[in-house]
PDB file of N, CA and C in Angstrom:
ATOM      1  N   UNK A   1       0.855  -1.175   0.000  1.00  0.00           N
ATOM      2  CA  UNK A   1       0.000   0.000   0.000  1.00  0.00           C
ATOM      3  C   UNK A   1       0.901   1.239   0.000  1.00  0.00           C
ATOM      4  N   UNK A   2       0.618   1.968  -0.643  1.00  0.00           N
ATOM      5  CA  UNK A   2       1.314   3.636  -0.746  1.00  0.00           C
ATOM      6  C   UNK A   2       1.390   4.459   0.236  1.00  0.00           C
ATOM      7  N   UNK A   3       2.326   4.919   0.521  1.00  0.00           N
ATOM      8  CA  UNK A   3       2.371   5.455   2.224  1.00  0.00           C
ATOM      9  C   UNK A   3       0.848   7.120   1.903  1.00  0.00           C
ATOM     10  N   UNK A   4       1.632   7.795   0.829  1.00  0.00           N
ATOM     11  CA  UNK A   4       0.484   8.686   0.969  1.00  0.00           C
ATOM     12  C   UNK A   4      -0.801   8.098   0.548  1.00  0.00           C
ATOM     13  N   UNK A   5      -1.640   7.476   0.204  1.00  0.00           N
ATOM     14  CA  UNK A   5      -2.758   6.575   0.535  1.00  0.00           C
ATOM     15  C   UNK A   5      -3.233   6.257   1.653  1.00  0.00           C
ATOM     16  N   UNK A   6      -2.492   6.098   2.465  1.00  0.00           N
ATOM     17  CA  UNK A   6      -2.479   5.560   3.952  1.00  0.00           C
ATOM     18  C   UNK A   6      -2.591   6.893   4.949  1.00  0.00           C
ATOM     19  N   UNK A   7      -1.335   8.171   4.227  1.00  0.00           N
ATOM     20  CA  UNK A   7      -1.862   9.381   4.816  1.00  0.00           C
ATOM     21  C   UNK A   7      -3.203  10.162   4.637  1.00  0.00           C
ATOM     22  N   UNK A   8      -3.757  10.180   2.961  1.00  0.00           N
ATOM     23  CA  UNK A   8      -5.038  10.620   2.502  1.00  0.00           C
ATOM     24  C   UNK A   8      -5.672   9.972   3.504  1.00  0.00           C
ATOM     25  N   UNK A   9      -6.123   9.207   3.936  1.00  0.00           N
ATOM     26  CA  UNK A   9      -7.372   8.250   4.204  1.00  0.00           C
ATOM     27  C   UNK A   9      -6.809   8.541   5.644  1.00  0.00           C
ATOM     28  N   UNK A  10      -6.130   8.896   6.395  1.00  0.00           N
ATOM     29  CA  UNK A  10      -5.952   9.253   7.901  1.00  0.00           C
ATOM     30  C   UNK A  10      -6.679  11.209   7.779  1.00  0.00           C
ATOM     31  N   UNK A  11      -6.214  11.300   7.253  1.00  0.00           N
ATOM     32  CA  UNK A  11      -6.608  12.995   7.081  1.00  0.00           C
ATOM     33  C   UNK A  11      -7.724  12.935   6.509  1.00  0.00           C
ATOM     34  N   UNK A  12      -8.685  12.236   5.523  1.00  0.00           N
ATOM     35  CA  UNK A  12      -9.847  12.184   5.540  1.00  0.00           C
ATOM     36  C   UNK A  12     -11.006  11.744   6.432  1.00  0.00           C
ATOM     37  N   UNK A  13     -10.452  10.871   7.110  1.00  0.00           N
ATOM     38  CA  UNK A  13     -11.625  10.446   8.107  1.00  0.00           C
ATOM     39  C   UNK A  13     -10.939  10.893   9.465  1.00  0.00           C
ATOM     40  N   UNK A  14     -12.530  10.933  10.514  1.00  0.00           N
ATOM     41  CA  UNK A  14     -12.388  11.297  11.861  1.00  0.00           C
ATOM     42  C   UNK A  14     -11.528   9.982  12.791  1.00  0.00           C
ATOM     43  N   UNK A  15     -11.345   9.720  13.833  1.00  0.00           N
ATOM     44  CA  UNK A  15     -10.665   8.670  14.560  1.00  0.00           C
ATOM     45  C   UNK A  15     -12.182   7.974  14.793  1.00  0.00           C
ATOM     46  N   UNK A  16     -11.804   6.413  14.327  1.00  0.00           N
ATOM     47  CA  UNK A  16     -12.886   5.820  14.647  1.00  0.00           C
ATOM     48  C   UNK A  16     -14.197   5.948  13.456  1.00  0.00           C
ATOM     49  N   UNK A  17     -14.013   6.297  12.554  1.00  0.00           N
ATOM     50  CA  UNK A  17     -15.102   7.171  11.540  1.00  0.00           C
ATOM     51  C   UNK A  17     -14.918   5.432  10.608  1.00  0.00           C
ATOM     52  N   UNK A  18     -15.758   4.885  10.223  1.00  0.00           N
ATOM     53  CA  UNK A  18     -16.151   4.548   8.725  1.00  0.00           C
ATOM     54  C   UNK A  18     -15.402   4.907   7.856  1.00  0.00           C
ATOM     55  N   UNK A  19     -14.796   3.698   6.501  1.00  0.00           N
ATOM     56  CA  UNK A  19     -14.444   4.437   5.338  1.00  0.00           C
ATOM     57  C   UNK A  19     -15.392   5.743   4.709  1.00  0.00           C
ATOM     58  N   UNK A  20     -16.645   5.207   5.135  1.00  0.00           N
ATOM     59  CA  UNK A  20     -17.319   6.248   4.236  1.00  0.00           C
ATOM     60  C   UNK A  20     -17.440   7.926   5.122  1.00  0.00           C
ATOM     61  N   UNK A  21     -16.845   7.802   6.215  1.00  0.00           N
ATOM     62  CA  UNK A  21     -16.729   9.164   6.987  1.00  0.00           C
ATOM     63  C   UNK A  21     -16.152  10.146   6.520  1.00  0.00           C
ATOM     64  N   UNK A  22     -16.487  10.581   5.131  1.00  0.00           N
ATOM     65  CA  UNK A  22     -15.652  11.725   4.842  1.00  0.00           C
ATOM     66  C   UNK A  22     -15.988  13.046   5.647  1.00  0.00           C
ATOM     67  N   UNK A  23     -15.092  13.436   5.844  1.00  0.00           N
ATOM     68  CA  UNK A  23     -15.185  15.316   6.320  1.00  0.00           C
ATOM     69  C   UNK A  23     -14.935  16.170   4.917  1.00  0.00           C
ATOM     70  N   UNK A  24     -15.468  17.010   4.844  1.00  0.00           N
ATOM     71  CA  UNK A  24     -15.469  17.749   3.774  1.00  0.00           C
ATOM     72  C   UNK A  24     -14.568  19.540   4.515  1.00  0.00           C
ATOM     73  N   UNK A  25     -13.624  19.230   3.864  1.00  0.00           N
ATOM     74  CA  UNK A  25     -12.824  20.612   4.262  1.00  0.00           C
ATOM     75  C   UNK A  25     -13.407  21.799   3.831  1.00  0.00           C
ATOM     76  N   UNK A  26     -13.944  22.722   4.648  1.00  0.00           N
ATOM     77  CA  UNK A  26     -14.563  23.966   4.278  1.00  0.00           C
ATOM     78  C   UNK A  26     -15.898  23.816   4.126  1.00  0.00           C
ATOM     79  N   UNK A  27     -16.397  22.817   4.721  1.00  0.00           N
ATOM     80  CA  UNK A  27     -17.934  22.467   4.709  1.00  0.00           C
ATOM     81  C   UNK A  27     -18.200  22.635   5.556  1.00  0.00           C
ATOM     82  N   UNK A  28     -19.442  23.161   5.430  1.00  0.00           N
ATOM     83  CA  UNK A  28     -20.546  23.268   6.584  1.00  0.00           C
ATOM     84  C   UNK A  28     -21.725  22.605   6.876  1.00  0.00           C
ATOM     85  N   UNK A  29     -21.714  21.910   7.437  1.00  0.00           N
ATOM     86  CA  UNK A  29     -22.964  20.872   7.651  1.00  0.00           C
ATOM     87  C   UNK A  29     -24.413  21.488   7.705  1.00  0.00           C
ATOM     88  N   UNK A  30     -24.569  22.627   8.757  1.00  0.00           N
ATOM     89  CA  UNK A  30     -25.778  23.115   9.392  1.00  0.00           C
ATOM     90  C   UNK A  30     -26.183  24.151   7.737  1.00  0.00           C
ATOM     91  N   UNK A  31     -25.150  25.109   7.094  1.00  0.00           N
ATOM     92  CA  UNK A  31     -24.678  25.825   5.961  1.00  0.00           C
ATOM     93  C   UNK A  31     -25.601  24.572   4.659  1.00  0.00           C
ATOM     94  N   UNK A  32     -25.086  23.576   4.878  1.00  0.00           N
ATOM     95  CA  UNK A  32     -25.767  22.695   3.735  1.00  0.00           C
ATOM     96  C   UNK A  32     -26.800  21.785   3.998  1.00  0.00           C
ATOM     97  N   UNK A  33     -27.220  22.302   5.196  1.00  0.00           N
ATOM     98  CA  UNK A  33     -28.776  21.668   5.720  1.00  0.00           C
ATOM     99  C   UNK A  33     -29.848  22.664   4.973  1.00  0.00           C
ATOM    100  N   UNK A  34     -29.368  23.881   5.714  1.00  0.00           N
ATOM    101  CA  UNK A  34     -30.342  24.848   4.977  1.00  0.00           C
ATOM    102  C   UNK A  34     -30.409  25.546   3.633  1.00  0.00           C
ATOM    103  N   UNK A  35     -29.359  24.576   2.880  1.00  0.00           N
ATOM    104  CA  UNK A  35     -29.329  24.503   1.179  1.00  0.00           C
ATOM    105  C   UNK A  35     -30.373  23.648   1.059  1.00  0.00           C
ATOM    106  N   UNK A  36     -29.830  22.772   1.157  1.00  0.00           N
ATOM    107  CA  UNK A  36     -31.033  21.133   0.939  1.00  0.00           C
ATOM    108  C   UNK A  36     -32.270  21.798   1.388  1.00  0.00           C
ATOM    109  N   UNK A  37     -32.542  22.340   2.018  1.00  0.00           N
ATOM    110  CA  UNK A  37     -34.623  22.996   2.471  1.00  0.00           C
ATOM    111  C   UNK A  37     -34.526  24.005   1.179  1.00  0.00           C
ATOM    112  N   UNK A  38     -33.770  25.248   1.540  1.00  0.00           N
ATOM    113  CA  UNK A  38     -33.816  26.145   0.421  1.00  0.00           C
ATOM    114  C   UNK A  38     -33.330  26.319  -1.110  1.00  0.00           C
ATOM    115  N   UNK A  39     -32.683  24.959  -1.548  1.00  0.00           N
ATOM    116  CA  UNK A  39     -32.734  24.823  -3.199  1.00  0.00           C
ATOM    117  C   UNK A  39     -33.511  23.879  -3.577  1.00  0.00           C
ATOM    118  N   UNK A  40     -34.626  23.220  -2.542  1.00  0.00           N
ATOM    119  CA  UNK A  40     -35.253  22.487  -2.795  1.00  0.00           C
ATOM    120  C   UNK A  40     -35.231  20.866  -3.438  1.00  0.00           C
ATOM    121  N   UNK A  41     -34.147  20.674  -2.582  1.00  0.00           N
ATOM    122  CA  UNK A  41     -33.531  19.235  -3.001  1.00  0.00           C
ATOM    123  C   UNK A  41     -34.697  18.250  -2.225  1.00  0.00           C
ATOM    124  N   UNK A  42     -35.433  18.799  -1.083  1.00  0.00           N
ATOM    125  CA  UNK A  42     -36.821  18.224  -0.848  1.00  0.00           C
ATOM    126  C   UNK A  42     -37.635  17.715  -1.992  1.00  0.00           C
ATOM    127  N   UNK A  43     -37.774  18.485  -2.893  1.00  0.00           N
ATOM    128  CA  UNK A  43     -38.701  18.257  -3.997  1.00  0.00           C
ATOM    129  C   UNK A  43     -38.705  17.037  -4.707  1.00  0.00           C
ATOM    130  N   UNK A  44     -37.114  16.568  -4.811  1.00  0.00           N
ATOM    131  CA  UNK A  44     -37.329  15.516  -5.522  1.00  0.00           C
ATOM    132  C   UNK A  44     -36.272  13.855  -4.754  1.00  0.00           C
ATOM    133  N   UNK A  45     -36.075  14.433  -3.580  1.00  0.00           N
ATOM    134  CA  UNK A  45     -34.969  13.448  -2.830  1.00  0.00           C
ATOM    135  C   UNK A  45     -36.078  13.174  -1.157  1.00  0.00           C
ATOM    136  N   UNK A  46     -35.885  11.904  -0.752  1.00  0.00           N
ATOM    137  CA  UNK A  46     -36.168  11.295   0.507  1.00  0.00           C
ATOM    138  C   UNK A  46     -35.094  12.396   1.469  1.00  0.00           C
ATOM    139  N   UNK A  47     -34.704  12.901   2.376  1.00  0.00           N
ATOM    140  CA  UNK A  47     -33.829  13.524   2.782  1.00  0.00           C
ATOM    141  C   UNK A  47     -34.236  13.241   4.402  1.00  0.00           C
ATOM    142  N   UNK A  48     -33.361  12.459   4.875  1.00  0.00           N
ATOM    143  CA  UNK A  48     -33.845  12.120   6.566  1.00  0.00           C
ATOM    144  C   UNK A  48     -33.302  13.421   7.646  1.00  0.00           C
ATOM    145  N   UNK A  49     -34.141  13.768   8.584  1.00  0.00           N
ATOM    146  CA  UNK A  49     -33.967  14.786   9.341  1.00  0.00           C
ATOM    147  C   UNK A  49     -34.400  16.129   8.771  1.00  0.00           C
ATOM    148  N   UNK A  50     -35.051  16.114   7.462  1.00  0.00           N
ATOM    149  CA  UNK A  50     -35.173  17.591   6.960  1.00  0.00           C
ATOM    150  C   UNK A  50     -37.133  17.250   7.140  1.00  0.00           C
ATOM    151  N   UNK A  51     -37.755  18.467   7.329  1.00  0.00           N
ATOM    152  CA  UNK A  51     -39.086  18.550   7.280  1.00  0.00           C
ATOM    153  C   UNK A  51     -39.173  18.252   5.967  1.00  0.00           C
ATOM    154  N   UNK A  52     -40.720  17.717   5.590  1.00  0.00           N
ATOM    155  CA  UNK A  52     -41.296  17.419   4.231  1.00  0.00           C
ATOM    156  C   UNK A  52     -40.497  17.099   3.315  1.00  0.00           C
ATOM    157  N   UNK A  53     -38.953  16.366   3.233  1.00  0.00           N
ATOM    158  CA  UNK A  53     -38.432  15.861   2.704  1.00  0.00           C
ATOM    159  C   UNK A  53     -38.579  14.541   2.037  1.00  0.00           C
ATOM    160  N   UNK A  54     -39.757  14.229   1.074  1.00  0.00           N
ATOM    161  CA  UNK A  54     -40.347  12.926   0.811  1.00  0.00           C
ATOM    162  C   UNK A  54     -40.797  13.088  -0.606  1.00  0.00           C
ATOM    163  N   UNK A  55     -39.147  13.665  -1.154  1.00  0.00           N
ATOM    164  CA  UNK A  55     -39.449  13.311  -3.047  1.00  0.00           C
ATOM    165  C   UNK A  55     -39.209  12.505  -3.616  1.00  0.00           C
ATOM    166  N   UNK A  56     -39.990  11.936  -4.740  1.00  0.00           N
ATOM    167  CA  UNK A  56     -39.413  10.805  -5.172  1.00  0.00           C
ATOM    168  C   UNK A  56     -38.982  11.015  -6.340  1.00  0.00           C
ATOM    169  N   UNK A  57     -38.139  11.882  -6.911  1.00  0.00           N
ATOM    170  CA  UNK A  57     -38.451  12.086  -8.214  1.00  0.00           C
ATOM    171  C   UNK A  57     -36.378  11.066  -8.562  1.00  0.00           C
ATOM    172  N   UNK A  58     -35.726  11.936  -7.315  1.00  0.00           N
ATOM    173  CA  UNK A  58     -34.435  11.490  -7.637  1.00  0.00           C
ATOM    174  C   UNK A  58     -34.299  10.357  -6.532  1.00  0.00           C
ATOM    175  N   UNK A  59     -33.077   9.861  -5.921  1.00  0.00           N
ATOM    176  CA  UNK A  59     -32.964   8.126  -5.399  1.00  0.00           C
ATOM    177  C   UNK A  59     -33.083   9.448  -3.556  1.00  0.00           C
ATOM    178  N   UNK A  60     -33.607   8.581  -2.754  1.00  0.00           N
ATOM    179  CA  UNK A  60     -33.470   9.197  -1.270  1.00  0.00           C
ATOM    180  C   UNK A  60     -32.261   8.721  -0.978  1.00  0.00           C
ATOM    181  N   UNK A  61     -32.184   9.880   0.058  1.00  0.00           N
ATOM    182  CA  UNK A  61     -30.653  10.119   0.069  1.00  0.00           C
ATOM    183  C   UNK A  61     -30.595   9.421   1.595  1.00  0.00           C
ATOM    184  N   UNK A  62     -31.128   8.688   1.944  1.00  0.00           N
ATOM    185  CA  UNK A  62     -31.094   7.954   2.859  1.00  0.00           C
ATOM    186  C   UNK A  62     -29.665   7.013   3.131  1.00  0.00           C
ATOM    187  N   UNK A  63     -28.755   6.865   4.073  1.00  0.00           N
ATOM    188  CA  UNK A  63     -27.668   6.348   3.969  1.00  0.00           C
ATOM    189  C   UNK A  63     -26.623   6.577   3.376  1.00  0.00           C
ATOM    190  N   UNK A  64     -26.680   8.071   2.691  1.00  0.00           N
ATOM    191  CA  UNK A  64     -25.979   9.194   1.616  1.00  0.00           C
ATOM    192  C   UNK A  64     -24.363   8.348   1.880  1.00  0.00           C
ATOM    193  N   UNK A  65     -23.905   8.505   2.664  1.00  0.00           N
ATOM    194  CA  UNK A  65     -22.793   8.759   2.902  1.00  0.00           C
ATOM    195  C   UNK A  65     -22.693   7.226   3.403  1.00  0.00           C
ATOM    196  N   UNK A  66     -22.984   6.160   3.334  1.00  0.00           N
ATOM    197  CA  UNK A  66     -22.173   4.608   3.094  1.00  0.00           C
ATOM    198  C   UNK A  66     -22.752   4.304   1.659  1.00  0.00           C
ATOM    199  N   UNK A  67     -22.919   5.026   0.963  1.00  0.00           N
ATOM    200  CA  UNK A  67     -22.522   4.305  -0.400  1.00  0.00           C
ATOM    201  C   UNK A  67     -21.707   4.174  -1.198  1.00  0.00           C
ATOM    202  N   UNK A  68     -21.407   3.315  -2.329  1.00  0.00           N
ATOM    203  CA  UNK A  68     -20.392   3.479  -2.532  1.00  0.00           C
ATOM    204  C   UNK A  68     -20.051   4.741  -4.271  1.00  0.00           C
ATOM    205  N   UNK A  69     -21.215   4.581  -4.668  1.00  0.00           N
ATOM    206  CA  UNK A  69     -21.076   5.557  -6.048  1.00  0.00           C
ATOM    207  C   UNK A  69     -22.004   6.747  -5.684  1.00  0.00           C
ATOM    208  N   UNK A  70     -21.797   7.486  -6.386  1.00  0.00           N
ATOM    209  CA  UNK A  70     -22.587   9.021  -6.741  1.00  0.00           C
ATOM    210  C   UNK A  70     -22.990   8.661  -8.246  1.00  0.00           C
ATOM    211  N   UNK A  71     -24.530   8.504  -8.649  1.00  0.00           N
ATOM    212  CA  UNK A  71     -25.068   8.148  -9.761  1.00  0.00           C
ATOM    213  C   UNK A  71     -24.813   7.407 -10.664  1.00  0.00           C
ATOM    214  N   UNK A  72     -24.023   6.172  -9.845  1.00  0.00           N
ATOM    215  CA  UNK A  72     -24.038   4.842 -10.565  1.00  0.00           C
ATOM    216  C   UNK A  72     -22.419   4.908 -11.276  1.00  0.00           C
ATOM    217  N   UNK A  73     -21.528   5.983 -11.273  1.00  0.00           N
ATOM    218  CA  UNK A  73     -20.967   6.190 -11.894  1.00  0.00           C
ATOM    219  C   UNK A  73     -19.451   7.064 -11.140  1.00  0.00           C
ATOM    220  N   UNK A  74     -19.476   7.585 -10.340  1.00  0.00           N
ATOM    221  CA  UNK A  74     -18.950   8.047  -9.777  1.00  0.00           C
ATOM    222  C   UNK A  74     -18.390   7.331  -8.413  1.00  0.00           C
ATOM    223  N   UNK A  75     -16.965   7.477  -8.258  1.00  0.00           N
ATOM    224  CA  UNK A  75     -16.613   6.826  -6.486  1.00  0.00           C
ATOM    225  C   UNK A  75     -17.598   7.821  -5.706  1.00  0.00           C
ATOM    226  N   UNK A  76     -17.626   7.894  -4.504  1.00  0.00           N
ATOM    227  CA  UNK A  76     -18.158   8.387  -3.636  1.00  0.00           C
ATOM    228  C   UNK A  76     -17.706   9.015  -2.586  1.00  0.00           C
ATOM    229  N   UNK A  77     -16.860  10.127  -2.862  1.00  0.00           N
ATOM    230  CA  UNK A  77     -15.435  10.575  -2.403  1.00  0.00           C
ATOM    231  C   UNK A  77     -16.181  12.276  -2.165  1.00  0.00           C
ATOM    232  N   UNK A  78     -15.371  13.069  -1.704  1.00  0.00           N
ATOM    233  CA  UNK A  78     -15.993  14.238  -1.383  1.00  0.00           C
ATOM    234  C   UNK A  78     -15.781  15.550  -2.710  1.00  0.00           C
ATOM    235  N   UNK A  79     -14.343  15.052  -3.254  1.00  0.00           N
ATOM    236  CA  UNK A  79     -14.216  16.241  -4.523  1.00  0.00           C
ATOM    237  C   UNK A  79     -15.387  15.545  -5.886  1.00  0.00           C
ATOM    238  N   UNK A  80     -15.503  14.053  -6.102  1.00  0.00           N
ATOM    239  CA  UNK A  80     -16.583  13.732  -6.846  1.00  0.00           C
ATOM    240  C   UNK A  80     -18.075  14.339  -6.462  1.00  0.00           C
ATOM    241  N   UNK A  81     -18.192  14.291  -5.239  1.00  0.00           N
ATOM    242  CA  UNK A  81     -19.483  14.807  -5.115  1.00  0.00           C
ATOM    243  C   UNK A  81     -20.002  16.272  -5.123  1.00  0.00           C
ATOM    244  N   UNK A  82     -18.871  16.607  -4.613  1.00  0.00           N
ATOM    245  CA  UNK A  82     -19.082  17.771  -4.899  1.00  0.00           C
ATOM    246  C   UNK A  82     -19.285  18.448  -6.722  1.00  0.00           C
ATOM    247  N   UNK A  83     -17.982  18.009  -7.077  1.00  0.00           N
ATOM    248  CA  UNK A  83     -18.239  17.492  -8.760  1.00  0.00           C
ATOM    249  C   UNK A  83     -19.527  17.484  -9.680  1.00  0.00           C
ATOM    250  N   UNK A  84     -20.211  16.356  -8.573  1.00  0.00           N
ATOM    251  CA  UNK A  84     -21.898  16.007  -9.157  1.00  0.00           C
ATOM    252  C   UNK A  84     -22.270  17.138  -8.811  1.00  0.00           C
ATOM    253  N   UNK A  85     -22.549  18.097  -7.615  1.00  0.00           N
ATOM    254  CA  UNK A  85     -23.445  18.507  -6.874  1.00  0.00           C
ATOM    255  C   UNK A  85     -23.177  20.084  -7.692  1.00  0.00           C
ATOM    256  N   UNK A  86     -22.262  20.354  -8.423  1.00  0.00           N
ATOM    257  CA  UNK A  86     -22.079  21.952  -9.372  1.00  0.00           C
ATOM    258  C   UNK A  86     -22.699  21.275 -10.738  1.00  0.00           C
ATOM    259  N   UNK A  87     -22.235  20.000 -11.322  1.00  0.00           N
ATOM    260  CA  UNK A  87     -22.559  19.767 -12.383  1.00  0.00           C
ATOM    261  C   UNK A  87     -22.595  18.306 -13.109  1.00  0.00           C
ATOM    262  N   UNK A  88     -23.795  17.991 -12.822  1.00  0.00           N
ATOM    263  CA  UNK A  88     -24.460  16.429 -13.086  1.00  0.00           C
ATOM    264  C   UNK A  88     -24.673  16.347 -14.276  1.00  0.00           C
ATOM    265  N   UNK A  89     -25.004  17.294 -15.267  1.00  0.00           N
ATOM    266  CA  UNK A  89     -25.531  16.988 -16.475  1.00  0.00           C
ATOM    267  C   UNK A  89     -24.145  16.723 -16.915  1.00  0.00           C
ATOM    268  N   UNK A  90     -22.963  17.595 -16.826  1.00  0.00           N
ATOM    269  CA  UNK A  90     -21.584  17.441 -17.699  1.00  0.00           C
ATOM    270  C   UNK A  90     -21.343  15.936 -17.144  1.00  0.00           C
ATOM    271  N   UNK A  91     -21.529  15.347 -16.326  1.00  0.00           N
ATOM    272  CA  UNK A  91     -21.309  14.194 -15.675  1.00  0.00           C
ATOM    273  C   UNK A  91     -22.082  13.040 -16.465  1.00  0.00           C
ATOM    274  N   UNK A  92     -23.210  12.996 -16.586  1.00  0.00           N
ATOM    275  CA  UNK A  92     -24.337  11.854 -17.239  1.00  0.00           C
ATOM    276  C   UNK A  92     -25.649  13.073 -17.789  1.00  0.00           C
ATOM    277  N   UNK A  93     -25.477  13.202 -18.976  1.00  0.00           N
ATOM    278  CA  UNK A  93     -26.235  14.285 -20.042  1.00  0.00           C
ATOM    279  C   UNK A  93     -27.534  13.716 -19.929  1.00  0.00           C
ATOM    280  N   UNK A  94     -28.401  14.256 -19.717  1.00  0.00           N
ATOM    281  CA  UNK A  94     -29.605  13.915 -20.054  1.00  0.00           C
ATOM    282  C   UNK A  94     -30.107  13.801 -18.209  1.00  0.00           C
ATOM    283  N   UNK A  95     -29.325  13.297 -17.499  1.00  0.00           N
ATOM    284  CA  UNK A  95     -29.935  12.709 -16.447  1.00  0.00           C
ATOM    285  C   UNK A  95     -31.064  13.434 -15.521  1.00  0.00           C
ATOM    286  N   UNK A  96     -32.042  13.175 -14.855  1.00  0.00           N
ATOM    287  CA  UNK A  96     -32.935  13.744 -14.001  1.00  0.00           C
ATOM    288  C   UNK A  96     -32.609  15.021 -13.164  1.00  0.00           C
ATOM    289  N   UNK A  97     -31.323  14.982 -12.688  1.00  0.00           N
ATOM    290  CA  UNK A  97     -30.679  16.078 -11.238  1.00  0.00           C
ATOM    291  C   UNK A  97     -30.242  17.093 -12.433  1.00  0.00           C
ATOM    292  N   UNK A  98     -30.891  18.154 -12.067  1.00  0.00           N
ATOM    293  CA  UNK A  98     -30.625  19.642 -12.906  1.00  0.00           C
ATOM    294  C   UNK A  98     -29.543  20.384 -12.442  1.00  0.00           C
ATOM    295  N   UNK A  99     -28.930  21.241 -13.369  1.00  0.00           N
ATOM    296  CA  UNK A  99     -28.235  21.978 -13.181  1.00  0.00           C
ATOM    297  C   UNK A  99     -28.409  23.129 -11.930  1.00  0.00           C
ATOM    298  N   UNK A 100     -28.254  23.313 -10.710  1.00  0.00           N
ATOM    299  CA  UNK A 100     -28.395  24.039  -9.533  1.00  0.00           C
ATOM    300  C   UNK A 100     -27.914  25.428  -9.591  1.00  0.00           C
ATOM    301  N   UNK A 101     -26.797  25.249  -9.982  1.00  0.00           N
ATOM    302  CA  UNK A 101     -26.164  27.020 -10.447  1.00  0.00           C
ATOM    303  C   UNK A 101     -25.460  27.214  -8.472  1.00  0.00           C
ATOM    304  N   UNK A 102     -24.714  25.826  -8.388  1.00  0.00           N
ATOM    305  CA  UNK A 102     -24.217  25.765  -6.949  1.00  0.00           C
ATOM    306  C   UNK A 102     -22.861  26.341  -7.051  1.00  0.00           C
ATOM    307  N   UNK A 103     -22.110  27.556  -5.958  1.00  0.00           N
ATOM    308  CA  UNK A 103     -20.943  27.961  -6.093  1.00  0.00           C
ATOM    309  C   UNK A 103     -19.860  27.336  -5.662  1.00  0.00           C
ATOM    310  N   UNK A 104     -19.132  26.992  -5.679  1.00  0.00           N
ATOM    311  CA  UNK A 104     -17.986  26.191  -5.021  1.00  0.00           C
ATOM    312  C   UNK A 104     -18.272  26.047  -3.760  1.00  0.00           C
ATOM    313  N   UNK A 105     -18.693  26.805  -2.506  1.00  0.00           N
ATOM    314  CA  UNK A 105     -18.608  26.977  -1.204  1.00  0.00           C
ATOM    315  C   UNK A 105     -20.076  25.985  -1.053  1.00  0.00           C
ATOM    316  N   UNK A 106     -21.228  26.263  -1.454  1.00  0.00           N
ATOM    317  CA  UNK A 106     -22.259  25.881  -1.445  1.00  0.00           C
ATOM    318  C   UNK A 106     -22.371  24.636  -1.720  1.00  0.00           C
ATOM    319  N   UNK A 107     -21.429  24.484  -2.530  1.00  0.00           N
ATOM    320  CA  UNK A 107     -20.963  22.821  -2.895  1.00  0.00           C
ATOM    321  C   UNK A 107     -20.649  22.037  -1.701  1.00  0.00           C
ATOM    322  N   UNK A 108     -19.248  22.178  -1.186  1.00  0.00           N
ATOM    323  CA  UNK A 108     -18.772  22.057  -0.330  1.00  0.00           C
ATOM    324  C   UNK A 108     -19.468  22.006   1.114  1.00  0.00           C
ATOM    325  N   UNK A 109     -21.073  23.060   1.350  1.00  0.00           N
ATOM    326  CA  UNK A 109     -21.606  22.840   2.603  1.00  0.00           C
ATOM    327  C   UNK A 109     -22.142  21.793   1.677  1.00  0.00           C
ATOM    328  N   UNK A 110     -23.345  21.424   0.865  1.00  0.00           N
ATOM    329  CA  UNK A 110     -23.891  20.672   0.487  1.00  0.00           C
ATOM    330  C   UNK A 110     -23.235  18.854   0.895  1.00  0.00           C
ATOM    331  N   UNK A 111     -22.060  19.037   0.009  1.00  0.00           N
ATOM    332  CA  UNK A 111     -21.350  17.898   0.570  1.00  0.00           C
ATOM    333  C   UNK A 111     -21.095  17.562   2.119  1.00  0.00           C
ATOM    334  N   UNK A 112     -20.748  18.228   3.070  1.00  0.00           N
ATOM    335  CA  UNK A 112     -20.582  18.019   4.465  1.00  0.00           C
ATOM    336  C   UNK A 112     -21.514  17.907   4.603  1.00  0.00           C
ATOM    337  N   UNK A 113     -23.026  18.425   4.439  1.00  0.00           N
ATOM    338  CA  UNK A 113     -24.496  17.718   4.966  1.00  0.00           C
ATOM    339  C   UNK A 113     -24.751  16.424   4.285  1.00  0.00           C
ATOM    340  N   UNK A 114     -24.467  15.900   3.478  1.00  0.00           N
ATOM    341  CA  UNK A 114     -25.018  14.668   2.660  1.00  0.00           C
ATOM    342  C   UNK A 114     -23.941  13.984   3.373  1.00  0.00           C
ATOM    343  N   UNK A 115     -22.742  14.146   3.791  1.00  0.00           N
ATOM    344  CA  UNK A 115     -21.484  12.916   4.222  1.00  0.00           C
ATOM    345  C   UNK A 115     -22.340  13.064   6.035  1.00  0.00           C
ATOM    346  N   UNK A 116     -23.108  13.241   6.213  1.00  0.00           N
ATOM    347  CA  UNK A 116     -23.843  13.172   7.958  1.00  0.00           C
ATOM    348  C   UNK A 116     -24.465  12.221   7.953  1.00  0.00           C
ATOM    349  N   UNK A 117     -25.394  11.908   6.709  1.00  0.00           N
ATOM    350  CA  UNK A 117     -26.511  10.747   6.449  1.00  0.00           C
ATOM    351  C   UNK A 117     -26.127   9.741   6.458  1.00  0.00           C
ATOM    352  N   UNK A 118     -25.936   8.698   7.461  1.00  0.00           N
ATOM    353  CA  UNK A 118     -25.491   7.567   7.756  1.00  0.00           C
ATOM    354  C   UNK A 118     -26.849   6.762   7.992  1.00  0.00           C
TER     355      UNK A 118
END
């Protein structure tokens, strides 16, 4: 195994955390709670802990963060998701999840709230 491999994956997760425990550097959890209510990711995602969060249009995001891909296609890593979460269509054209018009930062809380959903 590659020593920096071994360092990534110590500096990505908390002590005791799950592979899938990513921390998202410069994320804000509470910051990308109240994205998810106010860009209306309710509308079309299951979203646990958010009020009236019971869309079905995209997959519920139930267990967000132990899976292992981001839209079938993607690892499930924090710069991929974030990735998806500015721009899904450049990712898989055509697909259901619209273009958001998310800024880098917004990204980034977005991601630290979806890596909580265990």
């Amino acid at each position: 195994m590659k020593w920096w491999f071994v360092l990534l994956a110590m500096v990505a997760l908390p002590a005791g955390a799950a592979p899938s425990g990513w921390i998202v550097t410069g994320g804000d959890v509470q910051r990308g709670r109240v994205l998810a209510q106010s860009m209306g990711c309710a509308n079309c995602h299951t979203i646990p802990g958010l009020p009236h969060a019971d869309g079905n249009v995209g997959p519920p995001l139930t267990r967000f963060a132990d899976r292992t891909f981001i839209a079938g296609v993607l690892r499930n890593e924090p710069a991929n998701l974030q990735h998806w979460l500015r721009h899904p269509q450049q990712i898989v054209p055509g697909n259901a999840m619209p273009e958001m018009g998310l800024d880098e930062q917004q990204a980034l809380d977005l991601a630290a709230f979806l890596y909580t959903l265990h």
